[in-house]
N, C-alpha and C. Protein backbone atom coordinates (compact mmCIF):
# COMPACT_ATOMS: atom_id res chain seq x y z
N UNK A 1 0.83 -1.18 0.00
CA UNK A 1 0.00 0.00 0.00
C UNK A 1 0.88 1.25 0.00
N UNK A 2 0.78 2.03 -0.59
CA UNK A 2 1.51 3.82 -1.08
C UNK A 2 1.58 4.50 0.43
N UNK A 3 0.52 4.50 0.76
CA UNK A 3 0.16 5.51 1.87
C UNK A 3 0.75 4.27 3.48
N UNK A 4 1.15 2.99 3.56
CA UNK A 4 1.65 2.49 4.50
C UNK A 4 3.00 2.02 4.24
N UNK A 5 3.44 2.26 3.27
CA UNK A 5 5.04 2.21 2.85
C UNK A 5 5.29 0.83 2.81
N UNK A 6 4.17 -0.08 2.70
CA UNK A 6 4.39 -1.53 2.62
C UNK A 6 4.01 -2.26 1.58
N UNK A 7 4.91 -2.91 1.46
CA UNK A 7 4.27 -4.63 0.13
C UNK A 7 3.56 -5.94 1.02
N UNK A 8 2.94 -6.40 0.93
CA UNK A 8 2.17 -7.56 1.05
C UNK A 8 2.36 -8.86 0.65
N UNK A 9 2.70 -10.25 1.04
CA UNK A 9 2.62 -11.08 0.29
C UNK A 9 0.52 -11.58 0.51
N UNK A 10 -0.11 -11.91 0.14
CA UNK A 10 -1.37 -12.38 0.06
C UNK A 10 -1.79 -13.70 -0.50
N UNK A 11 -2.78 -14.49 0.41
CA UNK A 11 -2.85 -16.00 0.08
C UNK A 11 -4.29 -15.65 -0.63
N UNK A 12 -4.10 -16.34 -2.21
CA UNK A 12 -5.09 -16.14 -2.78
C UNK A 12 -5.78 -16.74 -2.45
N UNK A 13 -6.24 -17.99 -1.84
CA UNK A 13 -7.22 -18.95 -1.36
C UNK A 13 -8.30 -18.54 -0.31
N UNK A 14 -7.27 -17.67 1.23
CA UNK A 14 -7.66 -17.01 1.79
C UNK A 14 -7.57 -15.74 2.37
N UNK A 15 -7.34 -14.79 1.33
CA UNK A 15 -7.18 -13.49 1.34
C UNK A 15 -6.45 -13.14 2.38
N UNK A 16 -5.69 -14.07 3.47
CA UNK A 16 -4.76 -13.59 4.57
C UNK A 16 -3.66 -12.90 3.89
N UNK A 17 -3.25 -12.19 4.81
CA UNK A 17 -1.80 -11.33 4.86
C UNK A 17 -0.94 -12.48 5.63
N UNK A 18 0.06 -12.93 4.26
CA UNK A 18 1.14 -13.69 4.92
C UNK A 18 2.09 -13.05 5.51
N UNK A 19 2.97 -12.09 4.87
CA UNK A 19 3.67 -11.26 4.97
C UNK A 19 3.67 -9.87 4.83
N UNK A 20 4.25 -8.42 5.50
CA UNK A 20 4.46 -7.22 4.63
C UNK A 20 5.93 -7.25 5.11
N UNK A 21 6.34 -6.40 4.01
CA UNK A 21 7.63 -5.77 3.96
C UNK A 21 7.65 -4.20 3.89
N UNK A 22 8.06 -3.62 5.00
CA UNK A 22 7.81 -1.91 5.06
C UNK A 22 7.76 -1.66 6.88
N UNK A 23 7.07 -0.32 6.68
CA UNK A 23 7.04 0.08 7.64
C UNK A 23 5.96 -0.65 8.81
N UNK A 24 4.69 -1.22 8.09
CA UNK A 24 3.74 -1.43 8.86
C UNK A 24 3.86 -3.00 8.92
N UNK A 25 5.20 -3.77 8.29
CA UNK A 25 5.14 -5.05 8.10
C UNK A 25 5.75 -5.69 8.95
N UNK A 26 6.01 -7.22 8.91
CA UNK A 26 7.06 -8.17 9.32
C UNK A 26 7.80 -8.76 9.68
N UNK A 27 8.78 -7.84 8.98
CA UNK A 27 10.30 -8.33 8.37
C UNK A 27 10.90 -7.20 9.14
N UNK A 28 12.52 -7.21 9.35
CA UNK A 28 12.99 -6.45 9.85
C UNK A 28 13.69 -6.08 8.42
N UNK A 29 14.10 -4.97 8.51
CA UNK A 29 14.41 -4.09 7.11
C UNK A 29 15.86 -3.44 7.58
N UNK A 30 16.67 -3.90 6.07
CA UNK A 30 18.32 -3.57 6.20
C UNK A 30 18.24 -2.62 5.13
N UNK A 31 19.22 -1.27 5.14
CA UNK A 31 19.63 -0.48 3.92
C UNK A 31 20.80 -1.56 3.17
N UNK A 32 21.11 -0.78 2.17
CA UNK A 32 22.33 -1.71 1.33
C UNK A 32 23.64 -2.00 2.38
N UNK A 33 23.91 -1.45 3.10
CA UNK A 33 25.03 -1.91 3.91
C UNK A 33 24.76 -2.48 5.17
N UNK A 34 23.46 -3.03 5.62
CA UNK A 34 23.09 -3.94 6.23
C UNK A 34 22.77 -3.29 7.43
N UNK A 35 22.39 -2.31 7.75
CA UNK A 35 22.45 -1.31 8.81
C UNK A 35 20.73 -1.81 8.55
N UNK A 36 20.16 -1.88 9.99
CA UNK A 36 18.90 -1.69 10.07
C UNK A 36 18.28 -0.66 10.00
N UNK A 37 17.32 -0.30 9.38
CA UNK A 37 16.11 0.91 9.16
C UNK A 37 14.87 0.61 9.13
N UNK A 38 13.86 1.85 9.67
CA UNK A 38 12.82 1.40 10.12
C UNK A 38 11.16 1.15 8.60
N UNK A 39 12.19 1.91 7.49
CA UNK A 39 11.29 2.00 6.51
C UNK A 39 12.27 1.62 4.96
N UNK A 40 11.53 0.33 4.27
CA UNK A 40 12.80 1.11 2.68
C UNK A 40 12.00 1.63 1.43
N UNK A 41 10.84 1.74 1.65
CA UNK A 41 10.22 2.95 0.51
C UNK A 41 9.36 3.75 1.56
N UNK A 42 9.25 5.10 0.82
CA UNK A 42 8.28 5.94 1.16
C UNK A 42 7.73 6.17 -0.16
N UNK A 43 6.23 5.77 0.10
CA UNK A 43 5.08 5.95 -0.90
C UNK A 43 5.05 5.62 -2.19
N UNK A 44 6.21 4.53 -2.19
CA UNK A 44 6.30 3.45 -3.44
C UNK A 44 4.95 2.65 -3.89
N UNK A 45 5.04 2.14 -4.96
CA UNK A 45 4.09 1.98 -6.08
C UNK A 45 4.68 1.02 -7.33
N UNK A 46 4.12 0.34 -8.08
CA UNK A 46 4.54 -0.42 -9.20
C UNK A 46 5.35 -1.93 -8.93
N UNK A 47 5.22 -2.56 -7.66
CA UNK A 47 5.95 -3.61 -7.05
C UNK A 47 5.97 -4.40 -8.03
N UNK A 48 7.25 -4.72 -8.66
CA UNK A 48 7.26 -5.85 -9.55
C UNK A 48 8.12 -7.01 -9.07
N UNK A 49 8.44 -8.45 -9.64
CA UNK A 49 8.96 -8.97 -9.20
C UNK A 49 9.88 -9.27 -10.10
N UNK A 50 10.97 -9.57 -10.04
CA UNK A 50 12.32 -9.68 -10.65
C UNK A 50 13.20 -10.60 -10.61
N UNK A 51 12.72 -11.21 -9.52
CA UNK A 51 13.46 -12.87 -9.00
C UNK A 51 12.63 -13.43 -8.12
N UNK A 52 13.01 -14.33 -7.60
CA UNK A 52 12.27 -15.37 -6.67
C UNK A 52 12.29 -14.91 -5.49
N UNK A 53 13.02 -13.47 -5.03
CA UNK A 53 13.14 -13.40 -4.12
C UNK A 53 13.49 -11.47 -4.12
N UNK A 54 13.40 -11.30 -5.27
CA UNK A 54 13.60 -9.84 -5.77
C UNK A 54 12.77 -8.88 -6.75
N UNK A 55 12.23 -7.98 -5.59
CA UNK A 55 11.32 -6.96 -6.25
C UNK A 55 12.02 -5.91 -6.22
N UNK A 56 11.54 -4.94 -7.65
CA UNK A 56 11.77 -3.62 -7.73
C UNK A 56 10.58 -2.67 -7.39
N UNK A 57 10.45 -1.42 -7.01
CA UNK A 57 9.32 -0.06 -7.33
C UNK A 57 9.91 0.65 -7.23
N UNK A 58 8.82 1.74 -8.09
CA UNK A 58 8.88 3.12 -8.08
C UNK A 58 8.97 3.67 -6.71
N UNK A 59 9.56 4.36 -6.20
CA UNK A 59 9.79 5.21 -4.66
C UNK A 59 9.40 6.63 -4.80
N UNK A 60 8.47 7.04 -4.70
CA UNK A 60 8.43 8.63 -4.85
C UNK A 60 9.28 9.93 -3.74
N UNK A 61 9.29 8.93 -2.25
CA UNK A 61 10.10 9.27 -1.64
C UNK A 61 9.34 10.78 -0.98
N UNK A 62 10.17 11.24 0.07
CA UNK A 62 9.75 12.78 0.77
C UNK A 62 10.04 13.93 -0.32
N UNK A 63 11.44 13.90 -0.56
CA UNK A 63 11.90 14.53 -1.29
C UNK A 63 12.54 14.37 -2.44
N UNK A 64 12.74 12.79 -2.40
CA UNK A 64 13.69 12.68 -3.88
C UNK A 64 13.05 11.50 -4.35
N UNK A 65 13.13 10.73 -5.13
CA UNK A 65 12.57 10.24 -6.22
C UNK A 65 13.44 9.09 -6.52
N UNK A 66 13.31 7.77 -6.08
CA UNK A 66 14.29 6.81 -6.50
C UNK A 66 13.60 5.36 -7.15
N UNK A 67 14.32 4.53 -7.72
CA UNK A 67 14.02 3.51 -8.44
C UNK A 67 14.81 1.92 -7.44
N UNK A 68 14.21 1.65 -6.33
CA UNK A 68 14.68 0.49 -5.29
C UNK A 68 14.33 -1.08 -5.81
N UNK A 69 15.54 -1.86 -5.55
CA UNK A 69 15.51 -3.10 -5.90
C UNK A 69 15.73 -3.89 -3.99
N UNK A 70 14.39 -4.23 -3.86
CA UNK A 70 15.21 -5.10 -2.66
C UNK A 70 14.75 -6.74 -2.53
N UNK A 71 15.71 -6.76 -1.83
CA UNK A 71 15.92 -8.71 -1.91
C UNK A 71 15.23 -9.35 -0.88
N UNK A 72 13.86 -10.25 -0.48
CA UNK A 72 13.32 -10.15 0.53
C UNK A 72 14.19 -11.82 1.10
N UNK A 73 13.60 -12.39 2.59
CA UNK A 73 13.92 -13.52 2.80
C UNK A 73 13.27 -14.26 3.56
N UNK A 74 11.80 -14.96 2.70
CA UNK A 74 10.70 -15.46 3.78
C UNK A 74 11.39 -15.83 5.06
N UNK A 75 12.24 -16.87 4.96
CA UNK A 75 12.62 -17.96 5.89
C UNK A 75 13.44 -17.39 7.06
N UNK A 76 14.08 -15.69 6.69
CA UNK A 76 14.64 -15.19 7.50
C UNK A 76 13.85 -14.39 8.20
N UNK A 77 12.78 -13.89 7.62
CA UNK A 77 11.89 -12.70 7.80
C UNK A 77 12.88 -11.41 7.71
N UNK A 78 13.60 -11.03 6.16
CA UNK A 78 14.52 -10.08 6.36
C UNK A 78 14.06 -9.18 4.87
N UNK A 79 14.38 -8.30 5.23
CA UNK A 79 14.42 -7.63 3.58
C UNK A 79 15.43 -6.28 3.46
N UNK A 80 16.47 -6.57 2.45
CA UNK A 80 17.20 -5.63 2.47
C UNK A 80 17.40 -5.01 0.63
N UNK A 81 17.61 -3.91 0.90
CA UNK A 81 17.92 -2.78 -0.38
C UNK A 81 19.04 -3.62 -0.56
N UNK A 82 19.00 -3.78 -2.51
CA UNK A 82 20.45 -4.13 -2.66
C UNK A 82 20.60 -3.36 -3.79
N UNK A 83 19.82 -2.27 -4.27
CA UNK A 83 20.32 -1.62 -5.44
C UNK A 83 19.06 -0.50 -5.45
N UNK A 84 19.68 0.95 -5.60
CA UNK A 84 18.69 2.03 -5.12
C UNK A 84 19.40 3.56 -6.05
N UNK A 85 18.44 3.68 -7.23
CA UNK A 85 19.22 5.06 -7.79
C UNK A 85 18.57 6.04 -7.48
N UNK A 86 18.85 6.93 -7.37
CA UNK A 86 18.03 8.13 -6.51
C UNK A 86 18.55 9.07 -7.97
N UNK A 87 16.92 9.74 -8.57
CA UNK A 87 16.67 10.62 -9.58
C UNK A 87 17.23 11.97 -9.06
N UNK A 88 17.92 12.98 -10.42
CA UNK A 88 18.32 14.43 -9.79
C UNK A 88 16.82 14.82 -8.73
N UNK A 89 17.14 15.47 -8.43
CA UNK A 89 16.33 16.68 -7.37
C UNK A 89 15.23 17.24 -8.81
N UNK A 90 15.49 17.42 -10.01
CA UNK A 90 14.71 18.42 -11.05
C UNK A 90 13.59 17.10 -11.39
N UNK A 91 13.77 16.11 -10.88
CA UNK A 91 13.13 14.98 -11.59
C UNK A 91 12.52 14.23 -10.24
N UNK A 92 11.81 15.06 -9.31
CA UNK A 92 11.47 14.69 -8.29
C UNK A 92 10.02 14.14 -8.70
N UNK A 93 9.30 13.36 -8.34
CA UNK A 93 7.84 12.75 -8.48
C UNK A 93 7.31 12.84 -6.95
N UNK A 94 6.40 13.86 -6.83
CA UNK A 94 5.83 13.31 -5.63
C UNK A 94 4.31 12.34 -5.72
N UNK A 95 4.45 11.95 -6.42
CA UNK A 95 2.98 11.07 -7.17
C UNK A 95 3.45 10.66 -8.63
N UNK A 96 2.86 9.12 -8.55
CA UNK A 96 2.91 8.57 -10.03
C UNK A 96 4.20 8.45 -10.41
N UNK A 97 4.74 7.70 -11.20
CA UNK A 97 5.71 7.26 -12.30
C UNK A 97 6.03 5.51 -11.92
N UNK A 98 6.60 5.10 -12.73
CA UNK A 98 6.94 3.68 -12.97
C UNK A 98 8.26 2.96 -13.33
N UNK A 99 8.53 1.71 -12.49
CA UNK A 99 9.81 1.33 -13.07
C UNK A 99 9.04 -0.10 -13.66
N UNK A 100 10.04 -0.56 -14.57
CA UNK A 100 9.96 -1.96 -15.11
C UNK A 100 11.66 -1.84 -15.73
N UNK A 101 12.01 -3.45 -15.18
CA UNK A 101 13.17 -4.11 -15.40
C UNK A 101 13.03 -4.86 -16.78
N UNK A 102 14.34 -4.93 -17.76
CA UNK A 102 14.49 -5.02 -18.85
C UNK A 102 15.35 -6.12 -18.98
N UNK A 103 15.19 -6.86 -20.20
CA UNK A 103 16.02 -8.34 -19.99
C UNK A 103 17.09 -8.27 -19.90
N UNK A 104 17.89 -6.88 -20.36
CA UNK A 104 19.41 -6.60 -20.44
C UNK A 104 19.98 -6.23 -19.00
N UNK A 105 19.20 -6.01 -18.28
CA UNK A 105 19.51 -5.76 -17.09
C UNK A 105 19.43 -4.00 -16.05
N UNK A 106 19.13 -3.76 -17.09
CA UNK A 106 18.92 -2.18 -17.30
C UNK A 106 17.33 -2.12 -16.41
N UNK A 107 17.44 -0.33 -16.21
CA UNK A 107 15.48 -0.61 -16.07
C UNK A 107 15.22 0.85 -16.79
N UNK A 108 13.82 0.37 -16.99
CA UNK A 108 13.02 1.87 -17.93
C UNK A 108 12.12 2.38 -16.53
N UNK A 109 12.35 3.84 -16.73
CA UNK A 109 11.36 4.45 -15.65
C UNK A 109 10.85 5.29 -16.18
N UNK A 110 9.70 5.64 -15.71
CA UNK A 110 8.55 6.83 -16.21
C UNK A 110 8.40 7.92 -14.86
N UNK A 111 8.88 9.22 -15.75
CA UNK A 111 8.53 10.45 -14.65
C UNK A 111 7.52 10.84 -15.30
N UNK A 112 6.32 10.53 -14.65
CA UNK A 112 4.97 11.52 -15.17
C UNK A 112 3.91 12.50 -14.06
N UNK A 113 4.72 12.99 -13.27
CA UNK A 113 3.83 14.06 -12.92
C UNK A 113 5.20 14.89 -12.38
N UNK A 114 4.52 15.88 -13.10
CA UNK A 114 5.26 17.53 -12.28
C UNK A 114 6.63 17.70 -12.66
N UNK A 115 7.28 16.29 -13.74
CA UNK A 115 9.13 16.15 -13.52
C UNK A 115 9.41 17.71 -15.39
């Protein structure tokens, strides 16, 4: 959810909340250098999945605007940032835009409001 800074895993059978990952979730949450933090998106959007164990989104963020890849770990209950580009300051989104990962390894992002 955007507005709880969290991802969800969900059992389609019975609509339970297995998991979140975020602020209101789970998991305990590492930045890229393994340092614990209490949140790793603010008001992210577009959760895709990328591996078996690796999602990317859009981050609109307080003030800056980034494109986060993090690596979750049911069995650990862990989830840490392992790859996070943070857009100039002129290309800030405080609402809306999109990432999607590309087979080359690259990703395409969309700034569409206000950039």
């Amino acid at each position: 959810s955007r507005h709880l800074d969290t991802f969800f895993k969900i059992d389609k059978s019975t609509g339970e909340i297995v998991w979140g990952v975020g602020r209101v979730g789970n998991f305990k949450l590492f930045n890229s250098r393994g340092e614990p933090i209490e949140k790793v998106v603010h008001h992210a959007h577009q959760l895709t999945r990328v591996g078996p164990d690796l999602f990317m989104l859009f981050d609109n963020g307080m003030t800056s605007t980034s494109l986060t890849q993090i690596r979750v770990s049911e069995a650990a209950r862990t989830a840490k940032i392992v790859w996070k580009w943070t857009a100039h300051t002129r290309l800030y989104q405080p609402a809306m835009g999109g990432v999607i990962p590309l087979p080359s390894g690259n990703v395409l992002a969309s700034f569409g409001y206000g950039a």
